[in-house]
C-alpha atoms as a PDB file:
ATOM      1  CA  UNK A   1       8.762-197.578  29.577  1.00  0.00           C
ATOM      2  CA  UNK A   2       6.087-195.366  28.347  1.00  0.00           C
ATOM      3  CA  UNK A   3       7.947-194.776  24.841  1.00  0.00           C
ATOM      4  CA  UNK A   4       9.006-198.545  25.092  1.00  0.00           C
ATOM      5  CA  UNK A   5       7.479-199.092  21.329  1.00  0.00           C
ATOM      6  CA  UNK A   6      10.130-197.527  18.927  1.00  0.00           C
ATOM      7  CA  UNK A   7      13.119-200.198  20.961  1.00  0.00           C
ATOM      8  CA  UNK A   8      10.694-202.924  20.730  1.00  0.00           C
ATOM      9  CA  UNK A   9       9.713-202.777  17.088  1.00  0.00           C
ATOM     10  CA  UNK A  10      13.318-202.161  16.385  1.00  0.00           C
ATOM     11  CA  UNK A  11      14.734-205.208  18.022  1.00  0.00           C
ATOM     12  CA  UNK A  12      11.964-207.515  16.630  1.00  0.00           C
ATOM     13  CA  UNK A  13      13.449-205.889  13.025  1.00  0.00           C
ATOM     14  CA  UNK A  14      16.842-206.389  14.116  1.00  0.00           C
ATOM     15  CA  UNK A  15      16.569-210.202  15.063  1.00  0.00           C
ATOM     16  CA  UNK A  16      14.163-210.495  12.654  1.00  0.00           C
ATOM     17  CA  UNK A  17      11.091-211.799  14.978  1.00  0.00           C
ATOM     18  CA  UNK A  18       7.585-211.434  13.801  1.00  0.00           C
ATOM     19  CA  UNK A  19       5.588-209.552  16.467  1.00  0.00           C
ATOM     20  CA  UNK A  20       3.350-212.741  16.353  1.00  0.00           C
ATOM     21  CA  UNK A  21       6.681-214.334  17.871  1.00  0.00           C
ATOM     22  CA  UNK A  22       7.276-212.006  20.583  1.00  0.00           C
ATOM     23  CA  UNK A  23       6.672-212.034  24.139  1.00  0.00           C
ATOM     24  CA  UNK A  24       5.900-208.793  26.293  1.00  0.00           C
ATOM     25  CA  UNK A  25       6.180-208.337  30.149  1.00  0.00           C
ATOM     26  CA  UNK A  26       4.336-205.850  31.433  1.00  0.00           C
ATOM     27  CA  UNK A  27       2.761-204.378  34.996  1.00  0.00           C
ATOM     28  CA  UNK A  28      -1.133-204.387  35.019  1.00  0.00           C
ATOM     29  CA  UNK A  29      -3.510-202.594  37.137  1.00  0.00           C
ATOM     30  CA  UNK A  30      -6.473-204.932  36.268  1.00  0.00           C
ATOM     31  CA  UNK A  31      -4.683-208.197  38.180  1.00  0.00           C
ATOM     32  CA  UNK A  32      -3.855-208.396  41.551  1.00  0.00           C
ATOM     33  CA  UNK A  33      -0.730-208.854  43.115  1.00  0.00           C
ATOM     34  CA  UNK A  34       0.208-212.277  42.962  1.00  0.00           C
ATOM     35  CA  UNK A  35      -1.181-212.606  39.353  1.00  0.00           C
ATOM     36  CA  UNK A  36       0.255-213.390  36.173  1.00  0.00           C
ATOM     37  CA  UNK A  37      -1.393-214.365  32.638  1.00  0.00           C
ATOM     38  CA  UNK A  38      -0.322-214.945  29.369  1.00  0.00           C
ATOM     39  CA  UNK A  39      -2.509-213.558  26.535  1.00  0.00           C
ATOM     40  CA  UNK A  40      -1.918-213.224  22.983  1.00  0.00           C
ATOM     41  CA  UNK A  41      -3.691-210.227  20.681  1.00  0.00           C
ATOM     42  CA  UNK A  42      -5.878-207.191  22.186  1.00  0.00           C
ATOM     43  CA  UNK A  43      -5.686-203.689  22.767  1.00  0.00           C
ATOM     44  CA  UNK A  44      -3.522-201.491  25.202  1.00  0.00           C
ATOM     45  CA  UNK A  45      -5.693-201.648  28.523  1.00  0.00           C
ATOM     46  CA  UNK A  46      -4.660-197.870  29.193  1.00  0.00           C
ATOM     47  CA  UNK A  47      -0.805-198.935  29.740  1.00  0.00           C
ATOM     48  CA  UNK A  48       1.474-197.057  27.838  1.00  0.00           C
ATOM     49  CA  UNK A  49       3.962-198.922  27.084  1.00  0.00           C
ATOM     50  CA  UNK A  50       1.475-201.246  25.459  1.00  0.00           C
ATOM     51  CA  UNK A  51      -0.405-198.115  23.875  1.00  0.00           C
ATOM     52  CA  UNK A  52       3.405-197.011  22.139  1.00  0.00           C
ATOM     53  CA  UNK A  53       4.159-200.523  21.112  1.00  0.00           C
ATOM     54  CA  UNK A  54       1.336-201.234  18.935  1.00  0.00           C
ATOM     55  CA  UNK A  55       1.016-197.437  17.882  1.00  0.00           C
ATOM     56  CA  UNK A  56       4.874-198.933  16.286  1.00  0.00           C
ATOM     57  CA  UNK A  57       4.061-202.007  15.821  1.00  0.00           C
ATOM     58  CA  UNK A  58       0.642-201.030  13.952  1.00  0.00           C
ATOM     59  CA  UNK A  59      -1.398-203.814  15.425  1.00  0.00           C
ATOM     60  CA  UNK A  60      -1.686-205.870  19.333  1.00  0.00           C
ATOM     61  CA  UNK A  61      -0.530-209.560  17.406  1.00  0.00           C
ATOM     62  CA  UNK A  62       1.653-210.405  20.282  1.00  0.00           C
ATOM     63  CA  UNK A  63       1.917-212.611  23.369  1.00  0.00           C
ATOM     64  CA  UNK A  64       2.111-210.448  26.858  1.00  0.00           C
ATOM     65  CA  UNK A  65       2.930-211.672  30.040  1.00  0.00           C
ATOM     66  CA  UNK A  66       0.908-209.493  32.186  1.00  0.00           C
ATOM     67  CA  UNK A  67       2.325-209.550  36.033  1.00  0.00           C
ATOM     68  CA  UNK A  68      -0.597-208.106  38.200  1.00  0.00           C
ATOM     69  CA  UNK A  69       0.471-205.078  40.415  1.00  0.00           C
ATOM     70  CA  UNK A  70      -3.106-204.095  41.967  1.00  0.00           C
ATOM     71  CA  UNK A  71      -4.667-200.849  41.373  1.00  0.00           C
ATOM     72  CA  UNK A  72      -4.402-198.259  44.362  1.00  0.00           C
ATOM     73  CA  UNK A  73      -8.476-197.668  44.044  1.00  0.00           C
ATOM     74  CA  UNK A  74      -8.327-193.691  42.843  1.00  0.00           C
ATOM     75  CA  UNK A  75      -7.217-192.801  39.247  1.00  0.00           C
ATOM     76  CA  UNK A  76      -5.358-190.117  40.717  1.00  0.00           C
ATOM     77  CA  UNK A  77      -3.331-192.151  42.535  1.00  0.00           C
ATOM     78  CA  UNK A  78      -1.724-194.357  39.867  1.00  0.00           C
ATOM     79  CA  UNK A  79       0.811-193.102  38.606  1.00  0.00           C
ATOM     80  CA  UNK A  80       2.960-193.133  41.881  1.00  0.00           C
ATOM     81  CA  UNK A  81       1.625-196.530  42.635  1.00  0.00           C
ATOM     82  CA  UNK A  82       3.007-197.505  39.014  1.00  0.00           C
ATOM     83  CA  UNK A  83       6.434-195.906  39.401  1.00  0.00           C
ATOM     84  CA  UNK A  84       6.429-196.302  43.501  1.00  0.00           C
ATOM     85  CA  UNK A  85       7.722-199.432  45.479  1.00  0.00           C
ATOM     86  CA  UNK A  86       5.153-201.938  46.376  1.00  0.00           C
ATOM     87  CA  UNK A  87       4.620-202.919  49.933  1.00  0.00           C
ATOM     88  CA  UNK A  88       5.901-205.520  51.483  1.00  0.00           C
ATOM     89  CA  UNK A  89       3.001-207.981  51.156  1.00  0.00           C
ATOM     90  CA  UNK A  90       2.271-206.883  47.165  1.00  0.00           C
ATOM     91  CA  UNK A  91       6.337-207.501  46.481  1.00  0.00           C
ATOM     92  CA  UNK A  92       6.211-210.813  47.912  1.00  0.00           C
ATOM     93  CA  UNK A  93       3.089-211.533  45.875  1.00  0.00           C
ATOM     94  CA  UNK A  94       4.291-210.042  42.848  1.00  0.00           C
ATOM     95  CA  UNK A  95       7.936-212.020  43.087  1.00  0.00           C
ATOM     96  CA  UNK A  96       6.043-215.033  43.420  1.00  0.00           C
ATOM     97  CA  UNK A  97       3.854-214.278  40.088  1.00  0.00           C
ATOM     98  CA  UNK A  98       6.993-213.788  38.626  1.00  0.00           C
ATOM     99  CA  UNK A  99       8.239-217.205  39.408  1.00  0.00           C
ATOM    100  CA  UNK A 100       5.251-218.753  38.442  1.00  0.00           C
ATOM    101  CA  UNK A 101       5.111-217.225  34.968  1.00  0.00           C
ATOM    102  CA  UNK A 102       9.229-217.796  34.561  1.00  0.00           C
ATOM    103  CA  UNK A 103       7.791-221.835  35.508  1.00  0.00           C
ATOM    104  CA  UNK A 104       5.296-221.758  32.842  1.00  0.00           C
ATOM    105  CA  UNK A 105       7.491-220.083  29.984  1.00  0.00           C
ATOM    106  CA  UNK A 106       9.595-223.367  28.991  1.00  0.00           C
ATOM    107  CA  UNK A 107       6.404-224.464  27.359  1.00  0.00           C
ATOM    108  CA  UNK A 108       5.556-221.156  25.558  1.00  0.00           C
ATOM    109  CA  UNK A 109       8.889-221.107  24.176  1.00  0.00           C
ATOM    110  CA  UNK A 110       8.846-224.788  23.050  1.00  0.00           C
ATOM    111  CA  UNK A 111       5.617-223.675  21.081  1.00  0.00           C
ATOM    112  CA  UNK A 112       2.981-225.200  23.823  1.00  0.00           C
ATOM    113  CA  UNK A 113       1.712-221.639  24.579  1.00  0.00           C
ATOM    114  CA  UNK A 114      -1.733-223.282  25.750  1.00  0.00           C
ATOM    115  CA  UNK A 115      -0.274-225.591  28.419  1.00  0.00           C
ATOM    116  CA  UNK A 116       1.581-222.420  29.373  1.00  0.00           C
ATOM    117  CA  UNK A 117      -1.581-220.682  29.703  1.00  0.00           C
ATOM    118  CA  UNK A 118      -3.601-223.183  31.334  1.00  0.00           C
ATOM    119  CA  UNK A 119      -0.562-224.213  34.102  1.00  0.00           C
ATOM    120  CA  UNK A 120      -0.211-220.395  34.867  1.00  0.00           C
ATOM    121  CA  UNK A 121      -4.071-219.657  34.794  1.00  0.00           C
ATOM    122  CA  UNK A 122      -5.010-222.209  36.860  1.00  0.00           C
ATOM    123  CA  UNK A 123      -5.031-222.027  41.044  1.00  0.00           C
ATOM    124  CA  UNK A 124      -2.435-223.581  42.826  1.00  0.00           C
ATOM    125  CA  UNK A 125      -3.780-226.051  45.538  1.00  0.00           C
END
């Protein structure tokens, strides 16, 4: 996932998508469990994958769907919190994130990428 840039930027060629079109999933430290945003443009956070897509790409002009995995509170500790299994709690947060964002994507893809936003942003009641 770390090298993840050379098959993205080559698929967008091959079906002929403009970056600008493209949606990215990716893990982030910076959201808790349970979390999941859409966000459009920016840099790479400190995730590789990210980092080795726009180093490809030559630019951050795409949407990312950024699922929240927590950060395990010591630098030294991420990378086998990255690659490890989450606990149980975190998974069952995480899965539901997922959900919520695979809820919310209908309207990204039909071009309403704001309503996406704004029904995945805000708190459930």
């Amino acid at each position: 996932m770390n090298l993840s840039g050379k098959s993205v930027a080559a698929a967008l060629r091959y079906w002929k998508i403009a970056p600008e079109e493209a949606l990215l999933a990716h893990d982030e430290l910076d959201l808790a469990p349970g979390t999941a945003r859409l966000k459009f443009d920016g840099g790479h956070g400190g995730q590789n994958g990210l980092r080795d897509t726009i180093q490809h790409l030559g630019h951050g002009k795409f949407h990312r769907l950024r699922i929240g995995i927590g950060h395990p509170g010591h630098k030294d500790r991420v990378t086998g919190w990255v690659l490890g299994r989450p606990g149980k709690d975190d998974a069952v947060l995480i899965d539901r994130a997922i959900d919520d964002a695979m809820a919310a994507l209908p309207l990204a893809v039909a071009g309403d990428v704001n309503e996406a936003m704004k029904r995945l942003h805000t708190p459930k009641a």
